[in-house]
PDB file of N, CA and C in Angstrom:
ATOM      1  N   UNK A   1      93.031 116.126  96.718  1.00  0.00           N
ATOM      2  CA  UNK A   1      92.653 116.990  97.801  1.00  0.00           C
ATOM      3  C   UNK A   1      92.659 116.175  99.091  1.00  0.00           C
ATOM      4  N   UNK A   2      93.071 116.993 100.043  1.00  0.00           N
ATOM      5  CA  UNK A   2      93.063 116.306 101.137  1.00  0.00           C
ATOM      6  C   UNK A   2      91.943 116.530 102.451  1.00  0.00           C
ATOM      7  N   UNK A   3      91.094 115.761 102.969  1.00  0.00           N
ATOM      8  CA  UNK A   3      90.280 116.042 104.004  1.00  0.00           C
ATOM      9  C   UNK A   3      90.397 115.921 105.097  1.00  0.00           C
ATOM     10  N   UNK A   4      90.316 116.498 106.282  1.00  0.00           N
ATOM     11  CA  UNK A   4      90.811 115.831 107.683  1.00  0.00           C
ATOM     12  C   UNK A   4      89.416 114.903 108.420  1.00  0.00           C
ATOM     13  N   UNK A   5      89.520 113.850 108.887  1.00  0.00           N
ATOM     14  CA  UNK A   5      88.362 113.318 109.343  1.00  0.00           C
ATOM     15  C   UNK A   5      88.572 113.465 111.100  1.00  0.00           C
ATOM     16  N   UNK A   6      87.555 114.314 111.848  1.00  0.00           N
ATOM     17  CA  UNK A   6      87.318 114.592 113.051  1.00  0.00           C
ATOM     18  C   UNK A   6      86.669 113.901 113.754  1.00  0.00           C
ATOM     19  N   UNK A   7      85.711 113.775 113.119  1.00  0.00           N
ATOM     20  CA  UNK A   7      84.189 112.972 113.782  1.00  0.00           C
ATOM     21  C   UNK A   7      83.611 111.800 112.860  1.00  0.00           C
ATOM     22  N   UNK A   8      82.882 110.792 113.158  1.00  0.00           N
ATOM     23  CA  UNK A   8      82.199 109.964 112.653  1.00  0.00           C
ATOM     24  C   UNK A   8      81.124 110.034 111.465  1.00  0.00           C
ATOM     25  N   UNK A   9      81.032 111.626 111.473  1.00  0.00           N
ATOM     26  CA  UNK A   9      79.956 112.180 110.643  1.00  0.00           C
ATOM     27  C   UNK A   9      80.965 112.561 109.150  1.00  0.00           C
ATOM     28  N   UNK A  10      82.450 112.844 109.485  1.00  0.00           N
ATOM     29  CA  UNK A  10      82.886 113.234 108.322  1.00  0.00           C
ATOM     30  C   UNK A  10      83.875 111.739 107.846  1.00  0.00           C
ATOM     31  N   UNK A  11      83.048 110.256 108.544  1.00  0.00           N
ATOM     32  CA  UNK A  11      83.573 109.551 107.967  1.00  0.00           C
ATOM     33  C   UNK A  11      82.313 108.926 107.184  1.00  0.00           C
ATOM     34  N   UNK A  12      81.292 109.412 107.456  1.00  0.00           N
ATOM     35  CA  UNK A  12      79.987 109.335 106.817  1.00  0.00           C
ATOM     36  C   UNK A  12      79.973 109.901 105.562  1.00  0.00           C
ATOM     37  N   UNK A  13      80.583 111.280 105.541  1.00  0.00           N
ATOM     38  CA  UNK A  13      81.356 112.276 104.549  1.00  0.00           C
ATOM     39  C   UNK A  13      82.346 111.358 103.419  1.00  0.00           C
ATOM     40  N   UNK A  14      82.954 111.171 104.018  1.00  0.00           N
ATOM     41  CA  UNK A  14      83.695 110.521 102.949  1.00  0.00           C
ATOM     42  C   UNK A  14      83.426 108.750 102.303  1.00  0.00           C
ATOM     43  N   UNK A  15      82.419 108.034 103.261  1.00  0.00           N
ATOM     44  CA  UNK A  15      81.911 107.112 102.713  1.00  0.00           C
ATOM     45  C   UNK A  15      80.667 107.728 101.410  1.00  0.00           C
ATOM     46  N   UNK A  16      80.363 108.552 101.254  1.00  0.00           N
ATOM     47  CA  UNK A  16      79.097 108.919 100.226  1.00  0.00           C
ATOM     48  C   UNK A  16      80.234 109.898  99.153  1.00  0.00           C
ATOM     49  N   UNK A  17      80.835 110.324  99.640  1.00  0.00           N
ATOM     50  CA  UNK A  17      81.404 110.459  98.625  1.00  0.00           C
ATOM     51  C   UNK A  17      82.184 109.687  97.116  1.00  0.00           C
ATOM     52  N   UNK A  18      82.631 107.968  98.081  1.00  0.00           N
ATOM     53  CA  UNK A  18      83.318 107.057  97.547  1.00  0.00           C
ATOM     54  C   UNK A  18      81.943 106.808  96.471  1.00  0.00           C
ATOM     55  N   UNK A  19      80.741 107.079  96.767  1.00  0.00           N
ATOM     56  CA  UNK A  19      79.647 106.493  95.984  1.00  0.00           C
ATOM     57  C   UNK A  19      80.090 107.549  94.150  1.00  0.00           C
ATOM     58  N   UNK A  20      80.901 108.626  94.298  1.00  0.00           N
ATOM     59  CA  UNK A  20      80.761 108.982  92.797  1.00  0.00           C
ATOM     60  C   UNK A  20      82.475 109.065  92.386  1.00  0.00           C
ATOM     61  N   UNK A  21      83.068 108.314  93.243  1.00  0.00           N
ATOM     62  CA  UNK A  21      84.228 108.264  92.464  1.00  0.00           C
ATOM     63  C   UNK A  21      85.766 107.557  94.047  1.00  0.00           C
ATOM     64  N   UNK A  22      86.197 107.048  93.478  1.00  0.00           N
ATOM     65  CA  UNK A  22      87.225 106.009  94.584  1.00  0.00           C
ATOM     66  C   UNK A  22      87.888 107.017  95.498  1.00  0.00           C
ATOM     67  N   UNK A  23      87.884 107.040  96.598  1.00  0.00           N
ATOM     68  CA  UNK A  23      88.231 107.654  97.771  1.00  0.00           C
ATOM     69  C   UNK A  23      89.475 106.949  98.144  1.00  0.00           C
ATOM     70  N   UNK A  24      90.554 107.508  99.382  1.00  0.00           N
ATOM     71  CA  UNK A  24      91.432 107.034 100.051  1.00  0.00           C
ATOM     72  C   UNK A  24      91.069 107.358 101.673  1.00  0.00           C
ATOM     73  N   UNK A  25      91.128 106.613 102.308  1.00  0.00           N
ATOM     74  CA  UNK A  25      91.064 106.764 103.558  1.00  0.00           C
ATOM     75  C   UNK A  25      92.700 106.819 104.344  1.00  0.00           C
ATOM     76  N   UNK A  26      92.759 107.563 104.920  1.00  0.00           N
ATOM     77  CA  UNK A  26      94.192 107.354 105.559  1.00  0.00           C
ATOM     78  C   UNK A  26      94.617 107.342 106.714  1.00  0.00           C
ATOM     79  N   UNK A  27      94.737 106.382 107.603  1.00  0.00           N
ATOM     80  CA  UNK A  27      94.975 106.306 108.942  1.00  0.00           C
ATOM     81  C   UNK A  27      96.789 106.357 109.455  1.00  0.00           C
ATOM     82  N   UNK A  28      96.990 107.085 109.916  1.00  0.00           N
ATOM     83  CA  UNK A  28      98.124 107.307 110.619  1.00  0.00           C
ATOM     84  C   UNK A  28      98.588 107.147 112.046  1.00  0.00           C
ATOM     85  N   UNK A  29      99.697 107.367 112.607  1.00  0.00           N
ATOM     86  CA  UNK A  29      99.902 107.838 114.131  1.00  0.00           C
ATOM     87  C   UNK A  29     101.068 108.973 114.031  1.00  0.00           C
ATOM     88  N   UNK A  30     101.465 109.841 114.949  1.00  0.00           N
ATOM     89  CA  UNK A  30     101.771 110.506 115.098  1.00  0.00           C
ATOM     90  C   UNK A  30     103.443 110.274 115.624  1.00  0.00           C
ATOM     91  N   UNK A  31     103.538 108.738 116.045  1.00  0.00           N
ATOM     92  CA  UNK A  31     104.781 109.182 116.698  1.00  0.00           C
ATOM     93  C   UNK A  31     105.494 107.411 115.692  1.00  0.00           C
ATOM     94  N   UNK A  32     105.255 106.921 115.048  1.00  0.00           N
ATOM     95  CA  UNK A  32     105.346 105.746 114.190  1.00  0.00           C
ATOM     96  C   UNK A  32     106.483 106.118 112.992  1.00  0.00           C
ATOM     97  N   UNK A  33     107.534 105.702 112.684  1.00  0.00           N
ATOM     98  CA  UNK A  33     108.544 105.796 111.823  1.00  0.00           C
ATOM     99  C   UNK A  33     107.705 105.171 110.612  1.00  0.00           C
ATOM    100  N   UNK A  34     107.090 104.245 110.195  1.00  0.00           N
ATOM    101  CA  UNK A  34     106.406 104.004 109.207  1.00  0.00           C
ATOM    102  C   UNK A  34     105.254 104.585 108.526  1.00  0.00           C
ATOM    103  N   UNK A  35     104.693 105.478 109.588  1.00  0.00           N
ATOM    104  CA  UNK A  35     103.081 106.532 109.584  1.00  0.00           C
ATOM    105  C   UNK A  35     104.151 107.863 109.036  1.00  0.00           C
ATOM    106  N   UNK A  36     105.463 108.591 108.945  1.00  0.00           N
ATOM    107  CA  UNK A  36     105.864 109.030 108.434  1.00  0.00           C
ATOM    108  C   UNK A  36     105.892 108.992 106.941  1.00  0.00           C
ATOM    109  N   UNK A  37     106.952 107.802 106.612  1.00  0.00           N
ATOM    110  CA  UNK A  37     107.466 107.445 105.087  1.00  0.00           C
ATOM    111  C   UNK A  37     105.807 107.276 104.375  1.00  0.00           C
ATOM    112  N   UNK A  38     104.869 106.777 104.884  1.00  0.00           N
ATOM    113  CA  UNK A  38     103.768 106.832 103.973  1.00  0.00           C
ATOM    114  C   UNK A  38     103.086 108.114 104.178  1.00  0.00           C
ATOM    115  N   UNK A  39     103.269 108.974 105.206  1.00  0.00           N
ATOM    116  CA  UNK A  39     102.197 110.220 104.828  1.00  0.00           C
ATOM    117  C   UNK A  39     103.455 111.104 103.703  1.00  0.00           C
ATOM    118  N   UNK A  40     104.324 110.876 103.109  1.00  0.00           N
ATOM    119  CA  UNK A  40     105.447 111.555 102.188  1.00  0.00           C
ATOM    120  C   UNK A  40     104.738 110.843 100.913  1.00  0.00           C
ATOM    121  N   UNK A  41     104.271 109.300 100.875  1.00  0.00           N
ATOM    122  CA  UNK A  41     103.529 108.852  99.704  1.00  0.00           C
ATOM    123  C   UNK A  41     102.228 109.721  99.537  1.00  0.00           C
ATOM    124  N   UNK A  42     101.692 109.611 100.424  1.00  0.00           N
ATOM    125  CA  UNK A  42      99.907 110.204 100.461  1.00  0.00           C
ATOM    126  C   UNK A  42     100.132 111.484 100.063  1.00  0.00           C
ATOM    127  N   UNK A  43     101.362 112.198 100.637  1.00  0.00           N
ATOM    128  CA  UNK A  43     100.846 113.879 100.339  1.00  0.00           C
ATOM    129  C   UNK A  43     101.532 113.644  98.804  1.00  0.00           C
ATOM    130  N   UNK A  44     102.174 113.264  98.307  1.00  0.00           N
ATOM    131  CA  UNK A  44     102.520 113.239  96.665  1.00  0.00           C
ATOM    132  C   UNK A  44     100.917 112.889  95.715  1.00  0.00           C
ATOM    133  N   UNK A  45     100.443 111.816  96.463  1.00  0.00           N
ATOM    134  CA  UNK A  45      99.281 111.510  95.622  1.00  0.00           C
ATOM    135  C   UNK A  45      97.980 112.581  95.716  1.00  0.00           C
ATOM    136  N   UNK A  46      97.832 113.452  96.808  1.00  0.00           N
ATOM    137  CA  UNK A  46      96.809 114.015  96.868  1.00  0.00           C
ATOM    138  C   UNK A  46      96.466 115.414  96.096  1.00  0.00           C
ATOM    139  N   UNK A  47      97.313 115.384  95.045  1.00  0.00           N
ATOM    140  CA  UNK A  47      96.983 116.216  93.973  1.00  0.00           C
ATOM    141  C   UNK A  47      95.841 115.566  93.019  1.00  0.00           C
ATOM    142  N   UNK A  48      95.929 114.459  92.990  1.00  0.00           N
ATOM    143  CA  UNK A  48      95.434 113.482  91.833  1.00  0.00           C
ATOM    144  C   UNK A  48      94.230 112.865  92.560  1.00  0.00           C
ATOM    145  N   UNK A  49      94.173 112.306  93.717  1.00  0.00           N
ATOM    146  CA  UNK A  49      93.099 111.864  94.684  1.00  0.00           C
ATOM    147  C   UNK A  49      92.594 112.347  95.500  1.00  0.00           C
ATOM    148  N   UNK A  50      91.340 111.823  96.240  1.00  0.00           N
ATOM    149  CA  UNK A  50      90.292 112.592  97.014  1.00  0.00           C
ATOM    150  C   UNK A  50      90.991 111.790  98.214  1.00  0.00           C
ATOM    151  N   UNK A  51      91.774 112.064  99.327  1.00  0.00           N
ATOM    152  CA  UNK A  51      92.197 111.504 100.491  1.00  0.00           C
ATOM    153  C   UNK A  51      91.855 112.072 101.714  1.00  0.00           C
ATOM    154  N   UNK A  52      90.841 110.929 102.556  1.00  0.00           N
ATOM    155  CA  UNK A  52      90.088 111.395 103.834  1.00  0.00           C
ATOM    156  C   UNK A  52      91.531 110.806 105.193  1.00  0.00           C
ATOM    157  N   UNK A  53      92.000 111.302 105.823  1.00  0.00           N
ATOM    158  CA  UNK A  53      93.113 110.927 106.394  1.00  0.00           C
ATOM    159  C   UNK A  53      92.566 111.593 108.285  1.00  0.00           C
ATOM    160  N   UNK A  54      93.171 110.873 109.036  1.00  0.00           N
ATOM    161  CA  UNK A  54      92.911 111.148 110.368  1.00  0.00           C
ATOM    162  C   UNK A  54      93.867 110.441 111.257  1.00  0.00           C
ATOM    163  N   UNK A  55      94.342 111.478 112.674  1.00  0.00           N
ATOM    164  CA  UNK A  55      95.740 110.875 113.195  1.00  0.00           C
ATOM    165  C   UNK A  55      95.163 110.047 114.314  1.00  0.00           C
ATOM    166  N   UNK A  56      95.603 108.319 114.467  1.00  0.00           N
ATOM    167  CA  UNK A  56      94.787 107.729 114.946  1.00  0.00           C
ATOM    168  C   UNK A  56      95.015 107.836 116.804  1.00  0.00           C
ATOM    169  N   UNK A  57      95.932 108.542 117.235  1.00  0.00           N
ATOM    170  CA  UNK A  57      95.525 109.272 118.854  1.00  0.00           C
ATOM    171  C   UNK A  57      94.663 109.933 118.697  1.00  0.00           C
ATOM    172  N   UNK A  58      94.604 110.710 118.423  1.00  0.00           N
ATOM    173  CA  UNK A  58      93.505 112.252 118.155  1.00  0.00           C
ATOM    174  C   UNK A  58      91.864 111.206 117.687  1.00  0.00           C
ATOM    175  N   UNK A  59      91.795 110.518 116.956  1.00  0.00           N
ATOM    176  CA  UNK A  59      90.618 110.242 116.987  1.00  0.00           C
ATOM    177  C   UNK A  59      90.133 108.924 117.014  1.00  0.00           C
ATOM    178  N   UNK A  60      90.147 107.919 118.253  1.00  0.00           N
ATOM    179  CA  UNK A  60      89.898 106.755 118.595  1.00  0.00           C
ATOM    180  C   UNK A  60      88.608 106.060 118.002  1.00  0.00           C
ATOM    181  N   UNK A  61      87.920 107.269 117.895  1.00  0.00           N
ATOM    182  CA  UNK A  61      86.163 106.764 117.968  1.00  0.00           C
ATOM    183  C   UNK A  61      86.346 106.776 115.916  1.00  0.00           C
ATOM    184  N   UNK A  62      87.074 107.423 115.228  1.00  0.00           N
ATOM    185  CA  UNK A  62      86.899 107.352 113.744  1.00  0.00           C
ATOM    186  C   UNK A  62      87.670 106.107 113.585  1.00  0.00           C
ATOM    187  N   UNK A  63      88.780 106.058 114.084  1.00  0.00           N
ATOM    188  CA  UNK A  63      89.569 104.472 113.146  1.00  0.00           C
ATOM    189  C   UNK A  63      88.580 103.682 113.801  1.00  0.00           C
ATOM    190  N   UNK A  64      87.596 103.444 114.929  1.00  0.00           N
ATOM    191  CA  UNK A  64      86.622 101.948 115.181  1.00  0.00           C
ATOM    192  C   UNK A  64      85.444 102.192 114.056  1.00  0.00           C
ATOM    193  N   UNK A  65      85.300 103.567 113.841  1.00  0.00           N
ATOM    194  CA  UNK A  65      84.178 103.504 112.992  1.00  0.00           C
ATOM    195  C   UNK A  65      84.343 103.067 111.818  1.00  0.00           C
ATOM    196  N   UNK A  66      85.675 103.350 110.943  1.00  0.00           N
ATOM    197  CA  UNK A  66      86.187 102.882 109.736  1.00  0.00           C
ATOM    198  C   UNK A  66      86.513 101.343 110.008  1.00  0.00           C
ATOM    199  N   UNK A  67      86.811 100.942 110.991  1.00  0.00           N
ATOM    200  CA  UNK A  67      87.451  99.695 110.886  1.00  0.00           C
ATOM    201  C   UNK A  67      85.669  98.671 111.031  1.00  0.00           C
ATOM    202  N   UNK A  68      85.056  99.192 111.725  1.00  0.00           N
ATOM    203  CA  UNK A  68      83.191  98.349 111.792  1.00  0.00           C
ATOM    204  C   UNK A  68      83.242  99.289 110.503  1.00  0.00           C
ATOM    205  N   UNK A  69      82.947 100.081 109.734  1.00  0.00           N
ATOM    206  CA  UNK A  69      81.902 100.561 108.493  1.00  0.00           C
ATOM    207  C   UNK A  69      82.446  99.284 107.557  1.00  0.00           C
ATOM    208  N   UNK A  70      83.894  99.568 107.278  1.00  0.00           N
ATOM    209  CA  UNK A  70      84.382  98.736 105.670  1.00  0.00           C
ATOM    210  C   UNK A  70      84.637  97.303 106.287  1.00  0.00           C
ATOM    211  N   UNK A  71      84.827  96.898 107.343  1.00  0.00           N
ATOM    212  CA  UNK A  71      84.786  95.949 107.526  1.00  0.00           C
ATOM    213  C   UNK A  71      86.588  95.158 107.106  1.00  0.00           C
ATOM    214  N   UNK A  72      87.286  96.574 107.591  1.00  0.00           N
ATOM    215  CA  UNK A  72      89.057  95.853 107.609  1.00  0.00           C
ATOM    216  C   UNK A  72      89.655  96.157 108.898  1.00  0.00           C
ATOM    217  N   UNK A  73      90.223  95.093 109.264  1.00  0.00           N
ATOM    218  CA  UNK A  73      90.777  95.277 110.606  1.00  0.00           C
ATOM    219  C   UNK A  73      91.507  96.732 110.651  1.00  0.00           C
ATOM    220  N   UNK A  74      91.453  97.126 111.960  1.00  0.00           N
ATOM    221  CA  UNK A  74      92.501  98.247 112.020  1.00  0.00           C
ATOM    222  C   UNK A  74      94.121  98.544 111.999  1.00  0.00           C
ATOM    223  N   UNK A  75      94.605  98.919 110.960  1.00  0.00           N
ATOM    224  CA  UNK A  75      96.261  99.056 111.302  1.00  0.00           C
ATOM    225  C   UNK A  75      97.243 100.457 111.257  1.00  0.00           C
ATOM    226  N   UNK A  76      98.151 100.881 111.514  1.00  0.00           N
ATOM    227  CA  UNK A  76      98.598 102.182 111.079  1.00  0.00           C
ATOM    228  C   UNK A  76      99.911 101.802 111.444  1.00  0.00           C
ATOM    229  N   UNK A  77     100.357 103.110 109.928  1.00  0.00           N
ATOM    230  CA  UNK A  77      99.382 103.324 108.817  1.00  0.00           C
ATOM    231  C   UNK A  77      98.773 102.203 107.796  1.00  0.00           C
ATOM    232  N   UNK A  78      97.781 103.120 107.156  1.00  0.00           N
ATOM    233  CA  UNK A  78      97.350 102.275 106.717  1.00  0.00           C
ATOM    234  C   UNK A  78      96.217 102.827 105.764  1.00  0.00           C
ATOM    235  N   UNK A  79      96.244 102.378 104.337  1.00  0.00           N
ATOM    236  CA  UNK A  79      95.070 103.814 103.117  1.00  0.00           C
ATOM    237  C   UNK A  79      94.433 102.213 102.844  1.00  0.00           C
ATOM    238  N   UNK A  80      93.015 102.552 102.991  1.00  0.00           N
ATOM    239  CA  UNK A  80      92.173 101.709 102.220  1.00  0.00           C
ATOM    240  C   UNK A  80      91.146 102.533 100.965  1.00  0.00           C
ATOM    241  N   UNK A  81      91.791 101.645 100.328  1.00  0.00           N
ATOM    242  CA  UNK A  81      90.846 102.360  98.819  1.00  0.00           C
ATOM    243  C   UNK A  81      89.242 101.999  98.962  1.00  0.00           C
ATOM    244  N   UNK A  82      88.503 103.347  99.170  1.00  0.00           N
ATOM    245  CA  UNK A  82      86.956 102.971  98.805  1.00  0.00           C
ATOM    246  C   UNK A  82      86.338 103.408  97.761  1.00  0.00           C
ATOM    247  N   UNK A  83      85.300 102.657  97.602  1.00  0.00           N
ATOM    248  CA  UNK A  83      84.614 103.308  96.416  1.00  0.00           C
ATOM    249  C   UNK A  83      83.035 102.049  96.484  1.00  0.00           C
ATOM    250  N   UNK A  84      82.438 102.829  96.112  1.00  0.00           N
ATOM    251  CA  UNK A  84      80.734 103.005  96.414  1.00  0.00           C
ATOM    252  C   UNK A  84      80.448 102.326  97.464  1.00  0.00           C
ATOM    253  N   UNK A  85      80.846 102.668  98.653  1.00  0.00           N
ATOM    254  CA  UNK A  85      80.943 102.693 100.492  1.00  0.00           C
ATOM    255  C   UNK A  85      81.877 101.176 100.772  1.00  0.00           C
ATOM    256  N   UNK A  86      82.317 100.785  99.857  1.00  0.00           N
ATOM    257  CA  UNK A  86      83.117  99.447 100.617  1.00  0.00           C
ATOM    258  C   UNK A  86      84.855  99.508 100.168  1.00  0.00           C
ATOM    259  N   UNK A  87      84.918  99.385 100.955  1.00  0.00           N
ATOM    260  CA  UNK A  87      86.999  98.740 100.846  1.00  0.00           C
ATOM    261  C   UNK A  87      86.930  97.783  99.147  1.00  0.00           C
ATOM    262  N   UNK A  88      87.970  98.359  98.719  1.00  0.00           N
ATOM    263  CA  UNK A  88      88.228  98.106  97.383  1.00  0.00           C
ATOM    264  C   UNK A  88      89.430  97.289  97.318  1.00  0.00           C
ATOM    265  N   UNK A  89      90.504  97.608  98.267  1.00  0.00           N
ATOM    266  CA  UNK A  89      91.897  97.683  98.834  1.00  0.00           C
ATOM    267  C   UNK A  89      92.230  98.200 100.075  1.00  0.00           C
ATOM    268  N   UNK A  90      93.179  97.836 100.636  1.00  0.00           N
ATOM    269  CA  UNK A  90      94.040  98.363 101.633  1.00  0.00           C
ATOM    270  C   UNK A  90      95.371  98.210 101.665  1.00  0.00           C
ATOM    271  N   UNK A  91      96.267  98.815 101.895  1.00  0.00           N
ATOM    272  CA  UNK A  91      97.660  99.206 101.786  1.00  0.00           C
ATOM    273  C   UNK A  91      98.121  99.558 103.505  1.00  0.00           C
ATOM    274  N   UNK A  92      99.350  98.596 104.177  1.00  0.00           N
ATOM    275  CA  UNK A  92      99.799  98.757 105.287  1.00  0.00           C
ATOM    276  C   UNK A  92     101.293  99.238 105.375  1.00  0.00           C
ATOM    277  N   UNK A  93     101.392 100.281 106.258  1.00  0.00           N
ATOM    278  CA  UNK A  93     103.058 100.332 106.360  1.00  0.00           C
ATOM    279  C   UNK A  93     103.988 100.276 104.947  1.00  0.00           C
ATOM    280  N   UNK A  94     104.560  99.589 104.869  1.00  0.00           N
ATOM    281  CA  UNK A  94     105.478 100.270 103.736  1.00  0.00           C
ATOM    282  C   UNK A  94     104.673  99.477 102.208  1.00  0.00           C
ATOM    283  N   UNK A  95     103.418  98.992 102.198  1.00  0.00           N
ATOM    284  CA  UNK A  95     102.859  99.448 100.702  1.00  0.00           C
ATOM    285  C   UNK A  95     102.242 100.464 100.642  1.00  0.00           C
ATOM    286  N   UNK A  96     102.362 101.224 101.184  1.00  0.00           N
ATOM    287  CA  UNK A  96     101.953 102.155 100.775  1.00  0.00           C
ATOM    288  C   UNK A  96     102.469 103.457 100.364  1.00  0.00           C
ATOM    289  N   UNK A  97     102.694 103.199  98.814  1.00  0.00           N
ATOM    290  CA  UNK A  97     103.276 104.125  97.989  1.00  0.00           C
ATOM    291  C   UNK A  97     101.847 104.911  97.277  1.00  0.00           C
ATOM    292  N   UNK A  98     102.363 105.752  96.316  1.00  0.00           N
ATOM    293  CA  UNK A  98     101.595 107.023  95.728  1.00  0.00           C
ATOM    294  C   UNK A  98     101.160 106.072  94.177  1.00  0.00           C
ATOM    295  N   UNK A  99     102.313 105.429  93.557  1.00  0.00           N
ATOM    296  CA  UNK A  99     101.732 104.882  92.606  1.00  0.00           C
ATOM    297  C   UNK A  99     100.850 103.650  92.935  1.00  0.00           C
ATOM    298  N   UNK A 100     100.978 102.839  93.904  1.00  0.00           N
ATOM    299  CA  UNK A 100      99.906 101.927  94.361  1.00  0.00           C
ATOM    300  C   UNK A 100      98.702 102.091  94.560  1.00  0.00           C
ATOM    301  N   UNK A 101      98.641 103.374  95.063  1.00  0.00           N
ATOM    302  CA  UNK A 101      96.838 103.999  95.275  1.00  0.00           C
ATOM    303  C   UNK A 101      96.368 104.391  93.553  1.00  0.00           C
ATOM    304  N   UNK A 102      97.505 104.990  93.430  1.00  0.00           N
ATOM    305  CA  UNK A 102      96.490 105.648  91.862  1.00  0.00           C
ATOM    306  C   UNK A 102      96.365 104.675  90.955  1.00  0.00           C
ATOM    307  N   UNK A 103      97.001 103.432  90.965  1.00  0.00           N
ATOM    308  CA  UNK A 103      96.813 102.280  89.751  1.00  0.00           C
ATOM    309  C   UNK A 103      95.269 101.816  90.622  1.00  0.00           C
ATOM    310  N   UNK A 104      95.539 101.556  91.933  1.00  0.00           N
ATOM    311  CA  UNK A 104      93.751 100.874  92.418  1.00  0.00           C
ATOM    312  C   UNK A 104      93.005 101.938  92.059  1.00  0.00           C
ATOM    313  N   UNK A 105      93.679 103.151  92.545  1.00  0.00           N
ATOM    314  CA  UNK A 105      92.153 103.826  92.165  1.00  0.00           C
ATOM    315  C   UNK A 105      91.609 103.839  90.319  1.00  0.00           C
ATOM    316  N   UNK A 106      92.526 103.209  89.788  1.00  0.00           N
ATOM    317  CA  UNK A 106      92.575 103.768  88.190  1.00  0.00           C
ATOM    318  C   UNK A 106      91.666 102.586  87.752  1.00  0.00           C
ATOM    319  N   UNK A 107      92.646 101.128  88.698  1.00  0.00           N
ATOM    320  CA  UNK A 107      91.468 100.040  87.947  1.00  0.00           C
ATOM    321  C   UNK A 107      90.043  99.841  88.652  1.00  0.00           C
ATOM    322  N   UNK A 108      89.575 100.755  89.184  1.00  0.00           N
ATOM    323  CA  UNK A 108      88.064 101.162  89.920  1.00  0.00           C
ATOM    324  C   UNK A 108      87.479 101.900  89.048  1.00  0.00           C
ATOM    325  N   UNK A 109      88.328 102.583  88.429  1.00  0.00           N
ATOM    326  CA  UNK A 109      87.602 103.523  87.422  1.00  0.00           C
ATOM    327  C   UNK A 109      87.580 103.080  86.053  1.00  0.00           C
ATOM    328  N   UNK A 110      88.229 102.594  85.739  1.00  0.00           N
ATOM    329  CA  UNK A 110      88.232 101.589  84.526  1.00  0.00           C
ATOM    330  C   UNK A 110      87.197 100.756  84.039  1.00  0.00           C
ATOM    331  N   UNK A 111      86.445 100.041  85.169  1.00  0.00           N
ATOM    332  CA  UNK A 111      85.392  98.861  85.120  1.00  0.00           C
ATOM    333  C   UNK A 111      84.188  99.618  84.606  1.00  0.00           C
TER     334      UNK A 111
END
């Protein structure tokens, strides 16, 4: 499933959520040849995963909040795997494929 993150509160949203099962965060841009080819990975995976995603013009104040909450520099694109509120992984530009998220998210769930 896919979530759109607007505000700081629905990145609050999706940090408590990572607390009952591994989340994707997904930062993009809008006009980036590489923020393309990976939102074609992300939307394949988001049958299978919980993906909080936000376009990083449109919302300046969420990628600083994600980048201070988990504590990973900012890049786009760019999916960092969370799970019980901290960065598990992160994936930039062209790693970021559909089977790369679901094996992290798989060995999160595994342990």
């Amino acid at each position: 499933m896919f979530h759109i993150l607007h505000t700081n509160e629905d990145v609050d949203a999706a940090l408590k959520a990572s607390n009952e099962k591994p989340v994707i965060i997904f930062k993009h841009s809008s006009s980036c040849p590489f923020s393309g080819a990976a939102q074609i990975e992300v939307a394949h995976a988001k049958h299978d995963l919980d993906i909080y995603g936000c376009v990083v013009q449109y919302t300046p104040e969420v990628k600083k909040e994600i980048a201070d909450r988990l504590d990973v520099e900012h890049a786009s694109p760019q999916a960092i795997v969370v799970y019980k509120g901290k960065a598990e992984g992160h994936f930039y530009r062209s790693e970021i494929k559909e089977r790369a998220l679901k094996n992290r998210v798989a060995e999160l769930t595994a342990r």
